[in-house]
Protein backbone atom coordinates (compact mmCIF):
# COMPACT_ATOMS: atom_id res chain seq x y z
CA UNK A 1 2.79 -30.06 6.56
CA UNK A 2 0.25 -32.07 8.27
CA UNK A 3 -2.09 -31.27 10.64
CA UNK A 4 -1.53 -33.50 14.07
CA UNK A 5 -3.92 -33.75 17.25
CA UNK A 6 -1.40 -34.04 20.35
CA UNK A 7 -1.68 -35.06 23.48
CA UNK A 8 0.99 -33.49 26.16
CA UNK A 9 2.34 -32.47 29.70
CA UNK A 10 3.84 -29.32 30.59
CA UNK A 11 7.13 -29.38 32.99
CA UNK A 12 4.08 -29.50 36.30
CA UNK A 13 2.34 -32.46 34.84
CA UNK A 14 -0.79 -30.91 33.39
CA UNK A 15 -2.15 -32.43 30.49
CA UNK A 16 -2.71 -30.50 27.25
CA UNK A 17 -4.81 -30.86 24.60
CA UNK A 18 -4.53 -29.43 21.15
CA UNK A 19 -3.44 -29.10 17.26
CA UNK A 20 -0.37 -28.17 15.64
CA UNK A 21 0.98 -28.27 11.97
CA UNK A 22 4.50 -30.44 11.83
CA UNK A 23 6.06 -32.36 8.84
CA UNK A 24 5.96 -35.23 11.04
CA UNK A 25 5.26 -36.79 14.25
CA UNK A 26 8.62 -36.69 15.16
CA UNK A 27 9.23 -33.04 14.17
CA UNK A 28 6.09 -32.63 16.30
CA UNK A 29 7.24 -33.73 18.89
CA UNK A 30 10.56 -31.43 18.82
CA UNK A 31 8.34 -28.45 18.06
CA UNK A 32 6.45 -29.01 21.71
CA UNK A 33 9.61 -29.61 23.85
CA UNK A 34 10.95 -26.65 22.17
CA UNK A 35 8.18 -24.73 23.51
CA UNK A 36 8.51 -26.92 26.89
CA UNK A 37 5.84 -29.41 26.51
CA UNK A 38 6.17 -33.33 26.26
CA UNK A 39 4.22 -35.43 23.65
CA UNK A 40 1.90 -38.16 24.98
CA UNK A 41 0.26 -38.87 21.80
CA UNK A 42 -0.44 -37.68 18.21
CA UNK A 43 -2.78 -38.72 15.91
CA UNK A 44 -3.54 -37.09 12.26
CA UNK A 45 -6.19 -34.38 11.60
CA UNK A 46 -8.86 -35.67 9.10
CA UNK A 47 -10.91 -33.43 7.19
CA UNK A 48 -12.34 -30.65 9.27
CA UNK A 49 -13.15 -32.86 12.42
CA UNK A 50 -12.15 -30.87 15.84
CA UNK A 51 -9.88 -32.01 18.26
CA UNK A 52 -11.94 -29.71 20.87
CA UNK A 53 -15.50 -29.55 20.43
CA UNK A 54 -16.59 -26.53 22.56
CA UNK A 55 -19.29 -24.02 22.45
CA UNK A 56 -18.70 -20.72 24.41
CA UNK A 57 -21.37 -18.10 25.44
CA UNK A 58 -21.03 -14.58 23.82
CA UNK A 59 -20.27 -12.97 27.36
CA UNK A 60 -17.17 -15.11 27.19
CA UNK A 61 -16.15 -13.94 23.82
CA UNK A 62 -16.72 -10.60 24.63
CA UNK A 63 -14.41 -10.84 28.22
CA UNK A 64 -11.66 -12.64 26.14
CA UNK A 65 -11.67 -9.98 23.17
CA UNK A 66 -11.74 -7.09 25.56
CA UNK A 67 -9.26 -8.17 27.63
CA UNK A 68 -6.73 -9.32 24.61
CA UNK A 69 -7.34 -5.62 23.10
CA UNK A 70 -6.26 -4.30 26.26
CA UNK A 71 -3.29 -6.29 27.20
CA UNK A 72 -1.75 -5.61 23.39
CA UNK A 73 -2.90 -2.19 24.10
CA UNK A 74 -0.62 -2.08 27.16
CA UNK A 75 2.40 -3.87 25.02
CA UNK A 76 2.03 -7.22 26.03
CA UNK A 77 3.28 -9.89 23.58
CA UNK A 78 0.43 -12.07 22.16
CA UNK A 79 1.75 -15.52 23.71
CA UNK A 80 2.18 -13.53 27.09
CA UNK A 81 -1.62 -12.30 26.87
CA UNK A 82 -2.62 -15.71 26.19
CA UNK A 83 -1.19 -16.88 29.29
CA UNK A 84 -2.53 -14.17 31.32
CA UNK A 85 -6.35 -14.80 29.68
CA UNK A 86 -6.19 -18.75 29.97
CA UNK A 87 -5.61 -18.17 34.06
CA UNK A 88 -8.73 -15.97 34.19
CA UNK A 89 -11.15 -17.99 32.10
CA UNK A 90 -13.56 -19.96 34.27
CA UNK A 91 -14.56 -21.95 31.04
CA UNK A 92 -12.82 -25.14 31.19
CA UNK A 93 -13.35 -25.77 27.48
CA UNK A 94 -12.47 -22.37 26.56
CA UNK A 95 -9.80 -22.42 28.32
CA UNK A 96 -8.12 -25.39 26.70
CA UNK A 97 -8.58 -23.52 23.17
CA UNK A 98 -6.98 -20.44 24.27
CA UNK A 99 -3.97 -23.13 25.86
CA UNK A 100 -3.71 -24.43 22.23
CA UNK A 101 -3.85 -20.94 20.68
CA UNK A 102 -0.83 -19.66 22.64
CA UNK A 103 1.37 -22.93 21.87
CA UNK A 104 0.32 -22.28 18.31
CA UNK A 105 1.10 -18.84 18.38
CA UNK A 106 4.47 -20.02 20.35
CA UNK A 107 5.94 -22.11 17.62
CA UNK A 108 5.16 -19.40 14.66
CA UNK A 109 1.82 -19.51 13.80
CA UNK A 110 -0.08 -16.34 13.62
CA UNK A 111 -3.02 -15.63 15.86
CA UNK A 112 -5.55 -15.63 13.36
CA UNK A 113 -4.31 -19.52 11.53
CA UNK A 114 -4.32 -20.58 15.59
CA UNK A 115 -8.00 -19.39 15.75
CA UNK A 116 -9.17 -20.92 12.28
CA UNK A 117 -8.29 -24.37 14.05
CA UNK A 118 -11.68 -23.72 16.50
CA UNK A 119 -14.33 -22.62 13.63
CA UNK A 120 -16.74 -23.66 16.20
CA UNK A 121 -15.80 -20.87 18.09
CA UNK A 122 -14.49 -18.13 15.68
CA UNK A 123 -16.30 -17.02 13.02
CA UNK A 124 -15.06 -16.60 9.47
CA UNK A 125 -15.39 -12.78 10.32
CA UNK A 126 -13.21 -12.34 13.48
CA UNK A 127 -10.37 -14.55 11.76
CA UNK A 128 -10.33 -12.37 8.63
CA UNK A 129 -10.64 -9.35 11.15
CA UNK A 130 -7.64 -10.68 13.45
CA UNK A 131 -5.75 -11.01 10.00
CA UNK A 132 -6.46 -7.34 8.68
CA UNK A 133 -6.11 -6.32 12.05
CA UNK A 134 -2.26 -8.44 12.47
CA UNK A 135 -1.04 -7.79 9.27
CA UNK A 136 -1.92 -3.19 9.51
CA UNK A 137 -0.29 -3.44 13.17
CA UNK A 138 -3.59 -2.62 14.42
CA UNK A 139 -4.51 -5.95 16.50
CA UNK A 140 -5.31 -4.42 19.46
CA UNK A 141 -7.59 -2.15 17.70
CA UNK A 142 -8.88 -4.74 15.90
CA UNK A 143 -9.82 -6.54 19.45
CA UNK A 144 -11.59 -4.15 20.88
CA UNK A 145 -13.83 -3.20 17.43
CA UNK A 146 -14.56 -7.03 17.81
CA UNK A 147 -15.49 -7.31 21.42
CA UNK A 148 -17.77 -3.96 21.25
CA UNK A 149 -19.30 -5.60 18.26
CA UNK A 150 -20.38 -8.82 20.34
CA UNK A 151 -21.22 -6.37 23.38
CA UNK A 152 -23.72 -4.98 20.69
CA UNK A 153 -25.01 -8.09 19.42
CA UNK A 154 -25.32 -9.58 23.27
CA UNK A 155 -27.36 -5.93 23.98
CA UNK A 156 -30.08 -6.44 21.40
CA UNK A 157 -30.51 -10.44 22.55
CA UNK A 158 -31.10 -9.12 25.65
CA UNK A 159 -33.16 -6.78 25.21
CA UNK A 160 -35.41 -9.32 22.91
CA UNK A 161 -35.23 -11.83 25.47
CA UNK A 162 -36.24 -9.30 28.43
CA UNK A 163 -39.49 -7.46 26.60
CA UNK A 164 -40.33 -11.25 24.83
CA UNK A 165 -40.66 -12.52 28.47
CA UNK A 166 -44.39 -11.56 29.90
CA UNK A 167 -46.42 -11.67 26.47
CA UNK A 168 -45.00 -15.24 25.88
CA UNK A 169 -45.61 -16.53 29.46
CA UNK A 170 -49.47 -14.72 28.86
CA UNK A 171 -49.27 -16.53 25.34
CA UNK A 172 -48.31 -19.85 26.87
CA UNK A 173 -51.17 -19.44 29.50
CA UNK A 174 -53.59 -18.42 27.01
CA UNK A 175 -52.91 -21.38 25.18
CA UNK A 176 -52.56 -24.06 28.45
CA UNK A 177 -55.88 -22.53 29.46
CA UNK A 178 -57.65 -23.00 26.30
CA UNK A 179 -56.58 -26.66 25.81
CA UNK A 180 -57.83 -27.17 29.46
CA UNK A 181 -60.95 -25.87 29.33
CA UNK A 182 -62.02 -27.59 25.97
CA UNK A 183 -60.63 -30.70 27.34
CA UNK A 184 -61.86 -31.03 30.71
CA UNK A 185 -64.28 -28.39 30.97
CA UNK A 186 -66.49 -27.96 28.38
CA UNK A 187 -67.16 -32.41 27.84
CA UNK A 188 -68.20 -31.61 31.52
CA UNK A 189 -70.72 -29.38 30.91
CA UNK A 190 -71.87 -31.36 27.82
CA UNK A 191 -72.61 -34.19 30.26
CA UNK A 192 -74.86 -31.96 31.99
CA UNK A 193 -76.52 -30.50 28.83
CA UNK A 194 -76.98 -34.18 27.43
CA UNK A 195 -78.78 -35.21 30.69
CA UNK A 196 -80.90 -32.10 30.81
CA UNK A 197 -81.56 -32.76 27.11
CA UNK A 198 -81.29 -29.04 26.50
CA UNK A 199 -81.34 -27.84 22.78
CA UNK A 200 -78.17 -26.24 22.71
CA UNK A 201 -77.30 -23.10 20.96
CA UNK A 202 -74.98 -22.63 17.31
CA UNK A 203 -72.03 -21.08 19.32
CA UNK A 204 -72.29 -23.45 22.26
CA UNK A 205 -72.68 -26.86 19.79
CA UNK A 206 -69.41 -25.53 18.16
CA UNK A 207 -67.26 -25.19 21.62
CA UNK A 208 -69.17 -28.69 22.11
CA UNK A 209 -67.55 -29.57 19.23
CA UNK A 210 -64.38 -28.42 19.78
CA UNK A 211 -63.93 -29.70 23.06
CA UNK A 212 -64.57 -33.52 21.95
CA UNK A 213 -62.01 -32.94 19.40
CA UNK A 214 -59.64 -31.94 21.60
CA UNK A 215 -60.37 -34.79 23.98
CA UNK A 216 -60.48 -36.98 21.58
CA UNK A 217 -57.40 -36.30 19.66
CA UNK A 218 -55.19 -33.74 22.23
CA UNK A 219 -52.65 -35.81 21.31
CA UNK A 220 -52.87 -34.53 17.55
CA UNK A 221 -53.00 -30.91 18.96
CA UNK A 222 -50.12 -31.05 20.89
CA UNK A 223 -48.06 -32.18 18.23
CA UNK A 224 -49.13 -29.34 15.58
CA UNK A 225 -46.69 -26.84 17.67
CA UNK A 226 -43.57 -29.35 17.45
CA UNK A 227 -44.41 -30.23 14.01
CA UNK A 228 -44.14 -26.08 13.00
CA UNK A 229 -41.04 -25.63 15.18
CA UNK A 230 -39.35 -28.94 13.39
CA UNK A 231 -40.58 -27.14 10.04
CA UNK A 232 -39.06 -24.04 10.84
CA UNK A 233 -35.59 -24.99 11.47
CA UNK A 234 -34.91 -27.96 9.77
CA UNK A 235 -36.91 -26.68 6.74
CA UNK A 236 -35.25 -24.18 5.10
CA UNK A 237 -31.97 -27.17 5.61
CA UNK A 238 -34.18 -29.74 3.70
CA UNK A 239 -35.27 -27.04 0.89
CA UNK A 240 -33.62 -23.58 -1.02
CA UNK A 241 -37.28 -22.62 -1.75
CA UNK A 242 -38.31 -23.34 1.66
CA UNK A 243 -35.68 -21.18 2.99
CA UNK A 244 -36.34 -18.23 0.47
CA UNK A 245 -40.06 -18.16 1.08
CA UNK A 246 -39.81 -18.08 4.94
CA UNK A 247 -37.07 -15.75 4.34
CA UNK A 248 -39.45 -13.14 2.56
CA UNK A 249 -41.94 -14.12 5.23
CA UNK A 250 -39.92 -12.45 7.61
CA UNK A 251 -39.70 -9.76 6.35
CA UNK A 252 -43.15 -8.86 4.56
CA UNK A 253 -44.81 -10.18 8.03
CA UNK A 254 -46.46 -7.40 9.67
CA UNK A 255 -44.81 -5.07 12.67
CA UNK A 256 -41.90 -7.50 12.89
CA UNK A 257 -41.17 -7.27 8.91
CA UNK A 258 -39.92 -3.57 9.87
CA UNK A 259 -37.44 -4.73 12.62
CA UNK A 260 -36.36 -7.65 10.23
CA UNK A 261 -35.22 -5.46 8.14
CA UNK A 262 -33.62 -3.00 10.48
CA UNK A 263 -31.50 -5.90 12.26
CA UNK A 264 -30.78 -7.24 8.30
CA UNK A 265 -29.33 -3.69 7.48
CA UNK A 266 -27.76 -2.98 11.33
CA UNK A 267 -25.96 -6.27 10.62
CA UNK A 268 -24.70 -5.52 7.15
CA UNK A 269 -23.52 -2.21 8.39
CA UNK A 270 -21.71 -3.37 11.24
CA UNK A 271 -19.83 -5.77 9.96
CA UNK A 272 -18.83 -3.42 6.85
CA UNK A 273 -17.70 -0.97 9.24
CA UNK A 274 -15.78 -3.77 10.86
CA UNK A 275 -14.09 -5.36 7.89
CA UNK A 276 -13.22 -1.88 6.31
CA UNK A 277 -11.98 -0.44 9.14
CA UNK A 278 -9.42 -3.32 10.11
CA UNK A 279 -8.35 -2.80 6.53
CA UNK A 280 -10.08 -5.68 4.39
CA UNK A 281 -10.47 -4.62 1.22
CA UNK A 282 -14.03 -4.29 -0.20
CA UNK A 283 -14.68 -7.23 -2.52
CA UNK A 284 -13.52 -9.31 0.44
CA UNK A 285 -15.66 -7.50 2.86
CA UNK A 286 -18.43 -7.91 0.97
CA UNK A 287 -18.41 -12.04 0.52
CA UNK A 288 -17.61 -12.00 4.63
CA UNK A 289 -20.56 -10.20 5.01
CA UNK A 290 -22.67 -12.24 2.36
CA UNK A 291 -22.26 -15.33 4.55
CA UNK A 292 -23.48 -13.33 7.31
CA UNK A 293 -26.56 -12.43 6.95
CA UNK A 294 -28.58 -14.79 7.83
CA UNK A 295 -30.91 -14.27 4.97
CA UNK A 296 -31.75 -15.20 1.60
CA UNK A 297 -32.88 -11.99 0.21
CA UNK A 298 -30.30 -9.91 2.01
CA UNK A 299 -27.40 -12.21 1.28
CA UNK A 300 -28.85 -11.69 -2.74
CA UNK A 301 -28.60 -7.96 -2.28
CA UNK A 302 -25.08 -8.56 -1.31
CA UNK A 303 -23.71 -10.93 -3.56
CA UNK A 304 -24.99 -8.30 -6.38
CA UNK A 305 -23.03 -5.54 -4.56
CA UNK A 306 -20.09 -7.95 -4.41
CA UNK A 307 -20.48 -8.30 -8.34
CA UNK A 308 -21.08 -4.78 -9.16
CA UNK A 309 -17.93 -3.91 -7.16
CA UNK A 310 -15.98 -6.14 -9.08
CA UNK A 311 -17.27 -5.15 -12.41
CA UNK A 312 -16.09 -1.49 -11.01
CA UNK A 313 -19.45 0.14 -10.21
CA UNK A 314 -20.65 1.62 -6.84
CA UNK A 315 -22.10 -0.62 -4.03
CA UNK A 316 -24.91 1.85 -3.52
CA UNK A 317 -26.19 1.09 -7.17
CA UNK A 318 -26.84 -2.75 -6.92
CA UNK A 319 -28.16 -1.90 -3.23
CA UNK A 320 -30.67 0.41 -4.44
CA UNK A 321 -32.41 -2.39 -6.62
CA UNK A 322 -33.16 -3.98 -3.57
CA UNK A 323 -36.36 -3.01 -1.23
CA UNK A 324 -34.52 -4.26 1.63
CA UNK A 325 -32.19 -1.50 2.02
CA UNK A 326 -33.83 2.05 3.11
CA UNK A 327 -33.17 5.15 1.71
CA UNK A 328 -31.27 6.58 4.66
CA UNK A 329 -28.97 3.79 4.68
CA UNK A 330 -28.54 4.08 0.72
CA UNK A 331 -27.96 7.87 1.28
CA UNK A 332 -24.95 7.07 3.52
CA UNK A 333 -23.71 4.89 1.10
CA UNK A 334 -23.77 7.22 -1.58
CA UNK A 335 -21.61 9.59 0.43
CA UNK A 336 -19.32 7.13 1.65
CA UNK A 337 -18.02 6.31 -1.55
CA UNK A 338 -18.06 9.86 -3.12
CA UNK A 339 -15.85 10.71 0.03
CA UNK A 340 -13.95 7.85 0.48
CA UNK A 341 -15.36 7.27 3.64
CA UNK A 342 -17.46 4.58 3.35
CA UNK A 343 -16.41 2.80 6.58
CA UNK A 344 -17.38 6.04 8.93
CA UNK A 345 -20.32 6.28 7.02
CA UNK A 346 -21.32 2.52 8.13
CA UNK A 347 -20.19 3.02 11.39
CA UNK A 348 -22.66 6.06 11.68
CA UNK A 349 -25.63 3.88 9.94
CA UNK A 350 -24.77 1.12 12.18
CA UNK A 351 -24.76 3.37 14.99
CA UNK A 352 -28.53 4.85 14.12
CA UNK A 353 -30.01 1.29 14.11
CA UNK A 354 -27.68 1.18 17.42
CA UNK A 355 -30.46 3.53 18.63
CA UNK A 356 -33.37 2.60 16.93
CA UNK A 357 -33.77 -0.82 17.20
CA UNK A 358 -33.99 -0.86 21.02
CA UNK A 359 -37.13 1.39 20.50
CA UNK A 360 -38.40 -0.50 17.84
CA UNK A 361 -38.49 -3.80 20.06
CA UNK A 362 -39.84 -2.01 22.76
CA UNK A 363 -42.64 -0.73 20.41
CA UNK A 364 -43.53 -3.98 19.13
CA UNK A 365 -43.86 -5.78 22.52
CA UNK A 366 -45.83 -2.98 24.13
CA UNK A 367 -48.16 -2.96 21.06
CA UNK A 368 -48.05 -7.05 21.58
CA UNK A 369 -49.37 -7.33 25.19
CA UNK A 370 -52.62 -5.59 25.45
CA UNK A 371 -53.53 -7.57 22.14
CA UNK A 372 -52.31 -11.19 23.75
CA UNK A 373 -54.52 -9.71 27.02
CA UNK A 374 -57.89 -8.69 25.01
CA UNK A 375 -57.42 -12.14 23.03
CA UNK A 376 -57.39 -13.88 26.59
CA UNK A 377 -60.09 -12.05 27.56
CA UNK A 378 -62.26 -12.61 24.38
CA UNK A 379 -61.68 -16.79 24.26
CA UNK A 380 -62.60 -17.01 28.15
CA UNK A 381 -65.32 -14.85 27.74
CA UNK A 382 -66.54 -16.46 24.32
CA UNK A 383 -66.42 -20.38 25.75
CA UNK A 384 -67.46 -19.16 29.22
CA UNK A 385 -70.69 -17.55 26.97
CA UNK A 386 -71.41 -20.46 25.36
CA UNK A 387 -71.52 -22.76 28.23
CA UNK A 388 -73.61 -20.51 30.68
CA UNK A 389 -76.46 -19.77 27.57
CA UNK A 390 -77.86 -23.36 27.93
CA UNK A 391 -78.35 -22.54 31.33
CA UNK A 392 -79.68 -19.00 31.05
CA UNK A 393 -82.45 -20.35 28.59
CA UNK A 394 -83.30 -23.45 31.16
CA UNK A 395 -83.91 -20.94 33.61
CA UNK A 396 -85.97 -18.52 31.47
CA UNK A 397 -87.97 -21.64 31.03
CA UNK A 398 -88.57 -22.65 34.28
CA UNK A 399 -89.67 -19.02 35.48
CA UNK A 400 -92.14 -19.03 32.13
């Protein structure tokens, strides 16, 4: 069959957008008055190119998997729930792929083939989940797992985003202020000292110094910050070593190395606990989860564990090589697979870092803020010192 991008109207004139397998145009066409629509146009799907290129927030994957679990829950037939969902989504792109999802779903096609056709917007994870969870009869079980997971991963972004707020805007002003004051303050000043002919001090020549730099080429300086941001995400793109070095930065870096390494092993553990629970068997669990991690040395640790499994050995052995994964975690492993349980036992390590990771970024920025503070403090204080000791030894003079 080929894969066609349509153009239609429904029986009230509304246009509709989307993609649908047929062995033909023509057969295409029958397929969508079948379901009650009427074929505009049709062109052929090339490669992997979307017909609907949409981005959706979390919140509104969350909403749409919560309310799906719920309406299967209840006994609602998929194309029904659809229907129901597309009429409360405010999302005007979203909405058109859940349109195109129930008149997939209407002429055959399982949910989770009607959700691979927006990649952009379901991950290789869900899909596979919506499969195991379709094909054990436990969809609406599988929903809900899914849009808790999200809820979790839209908690800790939150939570990041709320306690990262006040020692970046002190960082930024820190910074803003120190760029002003050696580019309009301190060549001030030196105008002064040059006219007074003053013999200037080590530590106020330096600020001197600095501050005809930084008039001189601010222009250089403001740059050096977009340069390192450019580095950092396009980088590890450009270059594998790149990407594996920054990688183990991450994680060896002090105070935030430890919650790298949490979120690397909360993330592994939740979407285990995910994949086994909706009835994905290990091996394929384990390369879902290897493209999920976000990280070189964590996705290693995995892809061993993924090849120890398949040689027939335990998980928890290949794991253990790794520094990556902490002893508790390894522990739980261990007696997962002696009792079978492995999946509860995830769920249970997934639901400690549940607790402790919170803490942990609460930790870090309350440790963060009285150091961005004293580092204010200490530059004012150091170029306000080195300006004012010109003028402190001018008027020792003149009272001598």
């Amino acid at each position: 069959m080929t894969e066609y991008i349509y153009h239609a109207v429904d029986s009230k004139g509304q246009a509709i957008d989307g993609t649908m397998a047929a062995d033909s145009e023509q057969n295409l066409d029958i397929q969508l008055q079948q379901l009650g629509y009427w074929l505009i146009d049709a062109a052929k799907k090339h490669g992997k190119k979307d017909l609907i290129k949409v981005r959706t927030s979390r919140r509104d994957l969350i909403d749409f998997f919560s309310a799906l679990s719920s309406l299967l829950a209840a006994g609602v037939g998929i194309s029904k729930t659809l229907d129901a969902i597309v009429g409360e989504t405010t999302d005007e792109g979203f909405a058109i792929v859940i349109n195109d999802m129930k008149i997939n779903v209407e002429a055959g096609i399982s949910l989770d083939v009607a959700m691979a056709k927006h990649p952009q917007i379901f991950s290789s994870q869900i899909i596979n989940l919506i499969k195991a969870g379709d094909y054990s009869g436990n969809l609406a079980t599988a929903c809900d797992d899914i849009s808790r997971h999200l809820e979790w991963l839209d908690k800790i972004m939150s939570e990041v985003k709320q306690a990262s707020i006040y020692p970046v805007t002190v960082l930024l002003a820190v910074m803003g202020l120190v760029f002003l004051m050696f580019s309009f303050v301190v060549p001030q000043f030196n105008k002064i000292f040059i006219s007074l002919h003053l013999k200037l001090p080590a530590l106020t020549r330096a600020v001197v110094d600095m501050g005809e730099f930084s008039t001189r080429y601010w222009w250089l300086l403001l740059s050096i910050p977009v340069a390192i941001t450019v580095f950092l995400k396009y980088g590890p793109v450009w270059s594998l070593k790149i990407k594996i070095k920054l990688d183990q930065l991450k994680l060896d870096i002090p105070v935030f190395g430890h919650l790298n390494r949490m979120i690397l092993q909360s993330r592994f553990c939740h979407n285990m606990a995910l994949l086994l629970k909706a009835g994905v068997p290990i091996l394929e669990s384990l390369s879902l989860c290897k493209a999920l991690m976000g990280n070189w040395q964590m996705q290693t640790a995995v892809a061993e564990a993924e090849a120890a499994v398949n040689e027939g050995q335990r998980m928890s052995e290949a794991l253990r090589k790794h520094r990556i994964i902490s002893p508790v975690v390894l522990r739980m492993l261990v007696v997962g697979e002696e009792t079978g349980e492995l999946d509860k036992m995830l769920e249970c390590a997934s639901l400690r870092f549940d607790k402790e990771i919170p803490r942990q970024i609460k930790y870090i920025f309350n440790l963060v803020e009285p150091v961005v503070m004293f580092s204010l403090i200490s530059i004012v204080g150091l170029i306000g010192g080195a300006i004012f000791m010109p003028m402190f030894g001018l008027i020792s003079g003149i009272g001598n």
